[in-house]
Protein backbone atom coordinates (compact mmCIF):
# COMPACT_ATOMS: atom_id res chain seq x y z
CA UNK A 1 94.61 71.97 140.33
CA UNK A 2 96.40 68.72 139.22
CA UNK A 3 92.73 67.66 137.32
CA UNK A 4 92.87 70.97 135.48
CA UNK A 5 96.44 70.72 134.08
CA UNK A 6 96.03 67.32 133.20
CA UNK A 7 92.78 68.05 131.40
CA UNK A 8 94.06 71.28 129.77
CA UNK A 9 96.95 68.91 128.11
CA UNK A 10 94.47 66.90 127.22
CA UNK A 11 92.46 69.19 125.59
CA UNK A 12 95.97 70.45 123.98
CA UNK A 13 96.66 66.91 122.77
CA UNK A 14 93.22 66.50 120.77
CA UNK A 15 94.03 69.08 118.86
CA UNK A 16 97.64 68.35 118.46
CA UNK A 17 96.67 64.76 117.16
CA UNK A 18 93.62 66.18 114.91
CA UNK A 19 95.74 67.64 112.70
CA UNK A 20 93.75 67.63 109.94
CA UNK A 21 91.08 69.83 111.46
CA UNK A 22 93.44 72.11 113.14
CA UNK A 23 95.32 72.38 109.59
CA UNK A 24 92.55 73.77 107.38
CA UNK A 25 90.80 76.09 110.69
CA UNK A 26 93.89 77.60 110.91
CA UNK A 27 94.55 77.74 106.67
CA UNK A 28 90.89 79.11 105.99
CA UNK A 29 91.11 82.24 107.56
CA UNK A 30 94.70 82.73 106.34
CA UNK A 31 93.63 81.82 102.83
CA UNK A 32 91.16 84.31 103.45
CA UNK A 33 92.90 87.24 104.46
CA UNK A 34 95.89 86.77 101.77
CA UNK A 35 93.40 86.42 98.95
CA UNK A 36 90.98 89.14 99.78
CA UNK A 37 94.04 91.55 100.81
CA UNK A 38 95.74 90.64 97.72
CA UNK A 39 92.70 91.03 95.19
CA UNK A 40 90.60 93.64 97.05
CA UNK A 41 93.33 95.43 97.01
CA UNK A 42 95.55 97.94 99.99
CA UNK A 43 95.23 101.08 97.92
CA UNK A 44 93.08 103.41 99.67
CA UNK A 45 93.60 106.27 96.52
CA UNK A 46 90.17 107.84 95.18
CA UNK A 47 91.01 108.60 91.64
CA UNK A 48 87.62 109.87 89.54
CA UNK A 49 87.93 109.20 85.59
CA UNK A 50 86.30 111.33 83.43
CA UNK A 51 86.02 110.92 79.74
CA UNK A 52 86.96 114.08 77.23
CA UNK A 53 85.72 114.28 73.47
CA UNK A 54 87.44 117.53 71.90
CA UNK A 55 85.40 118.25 68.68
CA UNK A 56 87.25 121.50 68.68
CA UNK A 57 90.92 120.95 68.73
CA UNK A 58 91.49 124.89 69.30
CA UNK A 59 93.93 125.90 71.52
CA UNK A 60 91.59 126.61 74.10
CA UNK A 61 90.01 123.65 74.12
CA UNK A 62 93.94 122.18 74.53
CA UNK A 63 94.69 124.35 77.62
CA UNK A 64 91.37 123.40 79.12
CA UNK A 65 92.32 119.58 78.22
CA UNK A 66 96.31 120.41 80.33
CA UNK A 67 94.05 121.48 83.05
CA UNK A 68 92.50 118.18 83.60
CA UNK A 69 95.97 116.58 83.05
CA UNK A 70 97.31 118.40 85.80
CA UNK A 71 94.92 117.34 88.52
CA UNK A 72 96.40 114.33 89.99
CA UNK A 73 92.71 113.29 91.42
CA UNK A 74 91.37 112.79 88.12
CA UNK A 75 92.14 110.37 85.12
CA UNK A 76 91.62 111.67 81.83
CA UNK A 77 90.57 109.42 78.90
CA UNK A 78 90.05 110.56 75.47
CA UNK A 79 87.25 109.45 73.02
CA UNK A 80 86.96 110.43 69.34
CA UNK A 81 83.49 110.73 68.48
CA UNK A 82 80.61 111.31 71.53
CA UNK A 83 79.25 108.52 70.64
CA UNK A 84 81.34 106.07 71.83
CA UNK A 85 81.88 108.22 74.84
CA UNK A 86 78.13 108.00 75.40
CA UNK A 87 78.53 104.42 75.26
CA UNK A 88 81.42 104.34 77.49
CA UNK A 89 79.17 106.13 80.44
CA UNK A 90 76.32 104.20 79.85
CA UNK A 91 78.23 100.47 79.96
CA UNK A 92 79.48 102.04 83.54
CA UNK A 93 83.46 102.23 82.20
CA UNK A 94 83.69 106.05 83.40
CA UNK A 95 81.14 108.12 85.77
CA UNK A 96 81.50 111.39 83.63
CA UNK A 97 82.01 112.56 79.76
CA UNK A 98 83.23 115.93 79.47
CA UNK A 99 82.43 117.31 75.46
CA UNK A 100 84.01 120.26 74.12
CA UNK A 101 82.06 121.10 70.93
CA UNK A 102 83.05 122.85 67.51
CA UNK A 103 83.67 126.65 68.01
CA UNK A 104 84.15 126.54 71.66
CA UNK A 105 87.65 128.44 70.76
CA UNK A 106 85.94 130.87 68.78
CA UNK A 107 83.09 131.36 71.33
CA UNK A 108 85.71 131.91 74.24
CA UNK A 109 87.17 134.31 71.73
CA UNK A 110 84.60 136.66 71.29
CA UNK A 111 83.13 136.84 75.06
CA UNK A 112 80.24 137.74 74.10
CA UNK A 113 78.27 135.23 76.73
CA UNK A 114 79.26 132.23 78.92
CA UNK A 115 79.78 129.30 77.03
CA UNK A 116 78.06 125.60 77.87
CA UNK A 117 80.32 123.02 77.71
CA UNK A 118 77.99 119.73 77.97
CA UNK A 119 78.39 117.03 80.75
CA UNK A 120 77.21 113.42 80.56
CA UNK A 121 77.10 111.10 83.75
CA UNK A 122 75.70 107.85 84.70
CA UNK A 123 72.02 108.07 86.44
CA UNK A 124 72.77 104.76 88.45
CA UNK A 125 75.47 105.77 90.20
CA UNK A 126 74.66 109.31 91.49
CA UNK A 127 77.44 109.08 94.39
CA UNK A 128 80.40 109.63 91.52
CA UNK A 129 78.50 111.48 89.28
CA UNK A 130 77.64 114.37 91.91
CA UNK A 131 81.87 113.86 93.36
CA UNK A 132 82.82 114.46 89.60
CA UNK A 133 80.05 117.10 88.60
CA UNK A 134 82.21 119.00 91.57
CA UNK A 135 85.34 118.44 90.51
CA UNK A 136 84.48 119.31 86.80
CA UNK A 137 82.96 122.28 88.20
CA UNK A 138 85.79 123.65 90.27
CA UNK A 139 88.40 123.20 87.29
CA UNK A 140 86.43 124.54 84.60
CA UNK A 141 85.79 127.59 86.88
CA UNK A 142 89.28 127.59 87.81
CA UNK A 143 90.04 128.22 83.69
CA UNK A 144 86.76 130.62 83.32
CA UNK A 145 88.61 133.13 86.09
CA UNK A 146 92.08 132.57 84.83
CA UNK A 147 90.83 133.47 80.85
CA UNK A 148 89.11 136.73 82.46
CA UNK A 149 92.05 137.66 85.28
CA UNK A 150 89.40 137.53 87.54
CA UNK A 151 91.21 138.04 91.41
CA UNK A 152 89.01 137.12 94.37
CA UNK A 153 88.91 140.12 97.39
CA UNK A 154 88.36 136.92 99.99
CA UNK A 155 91.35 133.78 99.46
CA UNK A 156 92.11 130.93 101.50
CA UNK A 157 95.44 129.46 102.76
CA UNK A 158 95.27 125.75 102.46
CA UNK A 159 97.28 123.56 105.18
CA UNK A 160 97.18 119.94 105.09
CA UNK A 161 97.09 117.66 108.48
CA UNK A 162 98.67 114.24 108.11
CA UNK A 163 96.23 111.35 108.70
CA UNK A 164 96.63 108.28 108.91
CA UNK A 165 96.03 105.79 106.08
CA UNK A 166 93.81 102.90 106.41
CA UNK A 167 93.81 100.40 103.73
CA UNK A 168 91.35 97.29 103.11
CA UNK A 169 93.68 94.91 104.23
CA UNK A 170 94.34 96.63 107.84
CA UNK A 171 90.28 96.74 108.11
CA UNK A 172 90.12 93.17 106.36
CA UNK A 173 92.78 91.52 109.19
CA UNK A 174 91.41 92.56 112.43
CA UNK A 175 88.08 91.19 111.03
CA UNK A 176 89.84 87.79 110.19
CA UNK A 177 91.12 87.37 113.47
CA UNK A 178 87.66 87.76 114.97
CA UNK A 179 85.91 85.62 112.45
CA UNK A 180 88.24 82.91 113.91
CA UNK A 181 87.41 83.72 117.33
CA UNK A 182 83.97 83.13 116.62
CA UNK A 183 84.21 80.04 114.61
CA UNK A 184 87.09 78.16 116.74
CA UNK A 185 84.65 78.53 119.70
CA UNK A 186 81.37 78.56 118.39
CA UNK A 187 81.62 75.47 115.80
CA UNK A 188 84.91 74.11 117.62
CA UNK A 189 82.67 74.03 121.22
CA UNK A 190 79.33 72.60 120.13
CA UNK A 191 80.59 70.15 118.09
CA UNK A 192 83.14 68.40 120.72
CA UNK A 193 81.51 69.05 123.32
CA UNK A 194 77.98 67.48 121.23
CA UNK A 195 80.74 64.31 120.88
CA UNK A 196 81.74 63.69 123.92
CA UNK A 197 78.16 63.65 125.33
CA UNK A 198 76.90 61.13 122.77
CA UNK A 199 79.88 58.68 123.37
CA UNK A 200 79.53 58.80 127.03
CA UNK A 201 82.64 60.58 127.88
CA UNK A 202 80.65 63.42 129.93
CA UNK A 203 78.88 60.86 131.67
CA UNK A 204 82.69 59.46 132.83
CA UNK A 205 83.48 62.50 134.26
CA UNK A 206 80.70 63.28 135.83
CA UNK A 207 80.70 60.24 137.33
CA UNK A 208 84.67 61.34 139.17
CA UNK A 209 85.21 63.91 141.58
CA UNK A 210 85.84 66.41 138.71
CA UNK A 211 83.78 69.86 139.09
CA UNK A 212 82.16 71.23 136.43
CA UNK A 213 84.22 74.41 137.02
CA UNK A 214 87.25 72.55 136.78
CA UNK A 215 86.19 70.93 133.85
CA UNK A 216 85.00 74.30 131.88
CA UNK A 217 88.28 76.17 132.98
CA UNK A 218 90.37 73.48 131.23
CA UNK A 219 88.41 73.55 128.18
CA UNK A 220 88.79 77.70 128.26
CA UNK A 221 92.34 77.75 128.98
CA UNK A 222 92.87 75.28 126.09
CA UNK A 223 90.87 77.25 123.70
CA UNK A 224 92.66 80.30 124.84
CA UNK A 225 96.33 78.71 124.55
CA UNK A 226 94.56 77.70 120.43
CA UNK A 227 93.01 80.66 119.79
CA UNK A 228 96.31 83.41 120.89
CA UNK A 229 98.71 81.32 118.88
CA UNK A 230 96.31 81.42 115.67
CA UNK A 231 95.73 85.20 116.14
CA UNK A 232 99.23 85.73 116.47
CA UNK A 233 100.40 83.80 113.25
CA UNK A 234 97.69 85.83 111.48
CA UNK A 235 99.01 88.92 112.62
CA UNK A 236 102.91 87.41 112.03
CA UNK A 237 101.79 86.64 108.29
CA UNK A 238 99.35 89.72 107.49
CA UNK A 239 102.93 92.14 109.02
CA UNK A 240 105.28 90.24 106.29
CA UNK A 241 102.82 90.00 103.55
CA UNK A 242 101.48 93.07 103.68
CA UNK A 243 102.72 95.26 106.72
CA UNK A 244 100.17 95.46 108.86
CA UNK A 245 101.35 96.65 112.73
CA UNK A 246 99.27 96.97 115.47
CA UNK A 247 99.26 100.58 116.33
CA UNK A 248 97.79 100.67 120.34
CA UNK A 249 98.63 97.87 122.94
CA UNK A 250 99.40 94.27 122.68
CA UNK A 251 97.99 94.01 126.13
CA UNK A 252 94.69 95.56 124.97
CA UNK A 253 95.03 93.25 121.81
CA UNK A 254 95.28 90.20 123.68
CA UNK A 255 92.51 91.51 126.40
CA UNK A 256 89.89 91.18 123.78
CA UNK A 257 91.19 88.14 122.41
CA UNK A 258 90.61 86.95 125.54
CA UNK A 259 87.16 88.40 126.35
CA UNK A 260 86.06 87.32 122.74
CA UNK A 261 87.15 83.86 123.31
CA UNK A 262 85.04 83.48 126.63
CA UNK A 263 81.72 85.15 124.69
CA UNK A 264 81.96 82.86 121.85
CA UNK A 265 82.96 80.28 124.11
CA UNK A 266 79.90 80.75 125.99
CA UNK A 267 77.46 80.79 123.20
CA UNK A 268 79.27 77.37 122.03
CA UNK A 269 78.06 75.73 125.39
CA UNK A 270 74.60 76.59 124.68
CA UNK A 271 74.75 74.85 121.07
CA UNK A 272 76.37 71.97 122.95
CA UNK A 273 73.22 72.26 125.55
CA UNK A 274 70.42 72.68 122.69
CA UNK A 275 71.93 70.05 120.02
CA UNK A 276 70.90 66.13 120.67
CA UNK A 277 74.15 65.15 118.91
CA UNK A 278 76.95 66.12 117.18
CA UNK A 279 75.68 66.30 113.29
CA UNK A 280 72.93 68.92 114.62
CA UNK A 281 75.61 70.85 116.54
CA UNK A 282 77.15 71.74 113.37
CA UNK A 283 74.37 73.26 111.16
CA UNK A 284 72.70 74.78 114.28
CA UNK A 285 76.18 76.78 115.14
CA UNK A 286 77.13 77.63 110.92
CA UNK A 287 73.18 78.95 111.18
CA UNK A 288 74.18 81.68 113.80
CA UNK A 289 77.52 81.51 112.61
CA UNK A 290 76.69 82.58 108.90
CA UNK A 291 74.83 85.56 109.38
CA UNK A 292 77.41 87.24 111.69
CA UNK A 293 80.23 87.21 109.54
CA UNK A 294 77.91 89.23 107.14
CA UNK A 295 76.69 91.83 109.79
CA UNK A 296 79.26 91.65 112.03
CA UNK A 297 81.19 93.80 109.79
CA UNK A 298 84.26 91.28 109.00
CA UNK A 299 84.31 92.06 105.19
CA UNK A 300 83.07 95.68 105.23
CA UNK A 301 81.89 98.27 107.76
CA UNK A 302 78.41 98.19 109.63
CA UNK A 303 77.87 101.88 108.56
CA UNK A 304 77.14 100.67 104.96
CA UNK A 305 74.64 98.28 106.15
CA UNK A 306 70.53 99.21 105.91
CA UNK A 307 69.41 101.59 108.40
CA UNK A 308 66.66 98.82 109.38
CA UNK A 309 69.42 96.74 109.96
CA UNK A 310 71.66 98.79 112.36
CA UNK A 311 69.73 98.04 116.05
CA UNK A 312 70.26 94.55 114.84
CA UNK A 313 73.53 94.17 114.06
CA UNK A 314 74.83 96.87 117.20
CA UNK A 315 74.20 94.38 119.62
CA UNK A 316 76.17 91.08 117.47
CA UNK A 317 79.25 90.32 119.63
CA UNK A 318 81.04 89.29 116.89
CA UNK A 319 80.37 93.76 115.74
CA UNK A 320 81.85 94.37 118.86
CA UNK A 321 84.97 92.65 118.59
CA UNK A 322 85.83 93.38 115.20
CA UNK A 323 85.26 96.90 115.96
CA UNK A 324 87.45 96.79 119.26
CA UNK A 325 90.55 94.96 117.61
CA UNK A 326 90.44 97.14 114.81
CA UNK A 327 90.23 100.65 117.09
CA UNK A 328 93.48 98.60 119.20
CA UNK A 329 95.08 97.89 115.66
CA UNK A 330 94.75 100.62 112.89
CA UNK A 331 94.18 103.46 115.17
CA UNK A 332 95.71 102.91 118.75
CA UNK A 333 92.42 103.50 120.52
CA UNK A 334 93.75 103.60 123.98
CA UNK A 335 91.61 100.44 126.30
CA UNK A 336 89.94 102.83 128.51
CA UNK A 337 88.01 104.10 125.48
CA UNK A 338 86.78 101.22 124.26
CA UNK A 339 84.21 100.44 127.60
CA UNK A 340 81.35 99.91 125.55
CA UNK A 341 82.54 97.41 123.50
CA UNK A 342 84.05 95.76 126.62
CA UNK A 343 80.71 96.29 128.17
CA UNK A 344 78.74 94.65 125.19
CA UNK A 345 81.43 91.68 125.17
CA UNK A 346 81.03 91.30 128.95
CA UNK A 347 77.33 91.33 128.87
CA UNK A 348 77.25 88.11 125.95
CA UNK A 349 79.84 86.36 128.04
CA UNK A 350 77.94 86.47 131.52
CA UNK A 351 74.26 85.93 129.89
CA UNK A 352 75.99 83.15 127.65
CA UNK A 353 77.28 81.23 130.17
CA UNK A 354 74.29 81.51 132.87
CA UNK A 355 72.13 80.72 129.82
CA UNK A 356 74.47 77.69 129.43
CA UNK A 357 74.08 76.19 132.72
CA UNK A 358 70.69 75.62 132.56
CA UNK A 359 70.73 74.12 129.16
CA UNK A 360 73.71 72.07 129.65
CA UNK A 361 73.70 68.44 130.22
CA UNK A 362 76.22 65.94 131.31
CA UNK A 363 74.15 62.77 129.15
């Protein structure tokens, strides 16, 4: 017991006295978060412009114009000739172009047969084009019924259900705190422990009465100790800057910091095992690093990803925990509902480490 404290405050004081390491690990992902929840943006509104050239200037056209004004999901901008509308869609600056030609007042007017009113959209981006083909669709028809006091026999009563909102930033932070995780232990693991083997420090111990078990339990608890304070300064600094709260439990919260800790820590003993020193613990850790903060979902959700992709990236621990701290943060999943991602965390930690004692060595 008195070998473990003593090498947990060692552990403690390395990275007390490093401070120039521990002052940009912990100012990268903070850096990070503010600059990507600052730019990005926290606004999770879906506003759809569309573009209007009135070549009729009728009152018709005018009240069919209000309607668009009206319709807080929609931005209206006006163009003069189509034309430059045209050119507006195809440079990508608005999804839609709504064109009321000459006589459309006059045509309305007489009744004599629907009238066309010509829609332009943007071929490469068929996702807001078919949203605002919809939309135009629904208020247009709205005016056709109200111009012909059309009444519907079948109506429907509208209630709304409050949700609740979930910007970039509370998806972003979650995902900051396990990109952290992973680097701290992975990178943080593999290359120390890749340093102590080459100047002979292992060798020392193993040489003393310390157990490897002892000597592995001070290096987790001192990781853990690193790795909880960091999280929680994130968290401190994402709640004043911009008000992100943890919804579900701090003890769940903490519970997956933990488990994530021990799963990267794991897979940071195997670098240490496979690397012959310390500059080829480094690239070989950023290589499996690297990929995983792009499929791991960090930056944006694994739905988006490929199809071919998804098998992959399901079984990544670094998916898991991202996913699990965010369910804990933004939506109060409560811990009993989040068993597979314990399971798949659990599974990386125990295969990690039983892969690590056979591939790691003391010289």
């Amino acid at each position: 017991m008195r070998a473990y404290l003593q090498l947990t405050l060692a552990q403690l004081r390395i990275f007390s006295r490093n401070r120039q390491v521990l002052f940009f690990t912990l100012l990268f992902p903070i850096i990070l978060m503010l600059a990507l929840g600052t730019f990005v943006g926290g606004d999770n509104n879906l506003s759809l412009s569309v573009g209007i050239v009135n070549n009729d200037k009728s009152d018709a056209s005018k009240q069919l114009e209000e309607l668009f004004q009206k319709n807080e999901g929609v931005k209206t901008e006006y163009f003069d000739n189509l034309e430059v509308g045209k050119a507006a869609v195809k440079n990508g600056d608005i999804p839609l172009l709504l064109e009321i030609p000459k006589g459309y007042g006059v045509g309305i007017e007489a009744e004599k047969a629907p009238f066309s009113l010509p829609v332009y959209f943007n071929e490469t981006n068929l996702a807001a084009a078919e949203l605002g083909l919809t939309v135009i669709t629904g208020i247009v028809d709205q005016f056709s019924k109200q111009l012909v006091d059309y009444e519907p026999v079948v109506t429907i009563q509208s209630f709304g259900i409050e949700a609740k909102t979930i910007r970039y930033v509370d998806f972003l932070v979650p995902g900051i705190v396990a990109m952290m995780i992973m680097s701290n232990n992975m990178n943080g693991v593999a290359g120390q422990i890749a340093a102590w083997r080459e100047r002979g420090i292992l060798r020392r111990m193993q040489g003393t009465t310390l157990k490897a078990s002892t000597f592995i339990a001070a290096q987790i608890t001192a990781r853990l100790l690193l790795n909880g304070s960091q999280a929680l300064l994130v968290l401190l600094i994402a709640n004043l800057v911009f008000n992100v709260e943890v919804a579900g439990s701090w003890l769940a919260l903490i519970f997956f910091v933990v488990l994530g800790t021990l799963a990267f820590m794991s897979l940071g003993f195997i670098i240490a095992g496979i690397a012959k020193n310390p500059e080829s613990a480094g690239p070989i850790a950023g290589f499996v690093t690297f990929p995983m903060l792009f499929l791991g979902g960090v930056f944006f959700p694994i739905s988006n990803m490929p199809e071919l992709l998804q098998p992959f990236v399901k079984i990544l621990p670094i998916a898991h925990l991202s996913s699990a701290l965010r369910e804990t943060m933004n939506i109060g999943t409560p811990f009993l509902a989040l068993g597979w991602e314990t399971l798949i965390l659990s599974c990386w930690l125990i295969g990690g480490f039983a892969i690590a004692s056979y591939v790691f060595k003391w010289e």
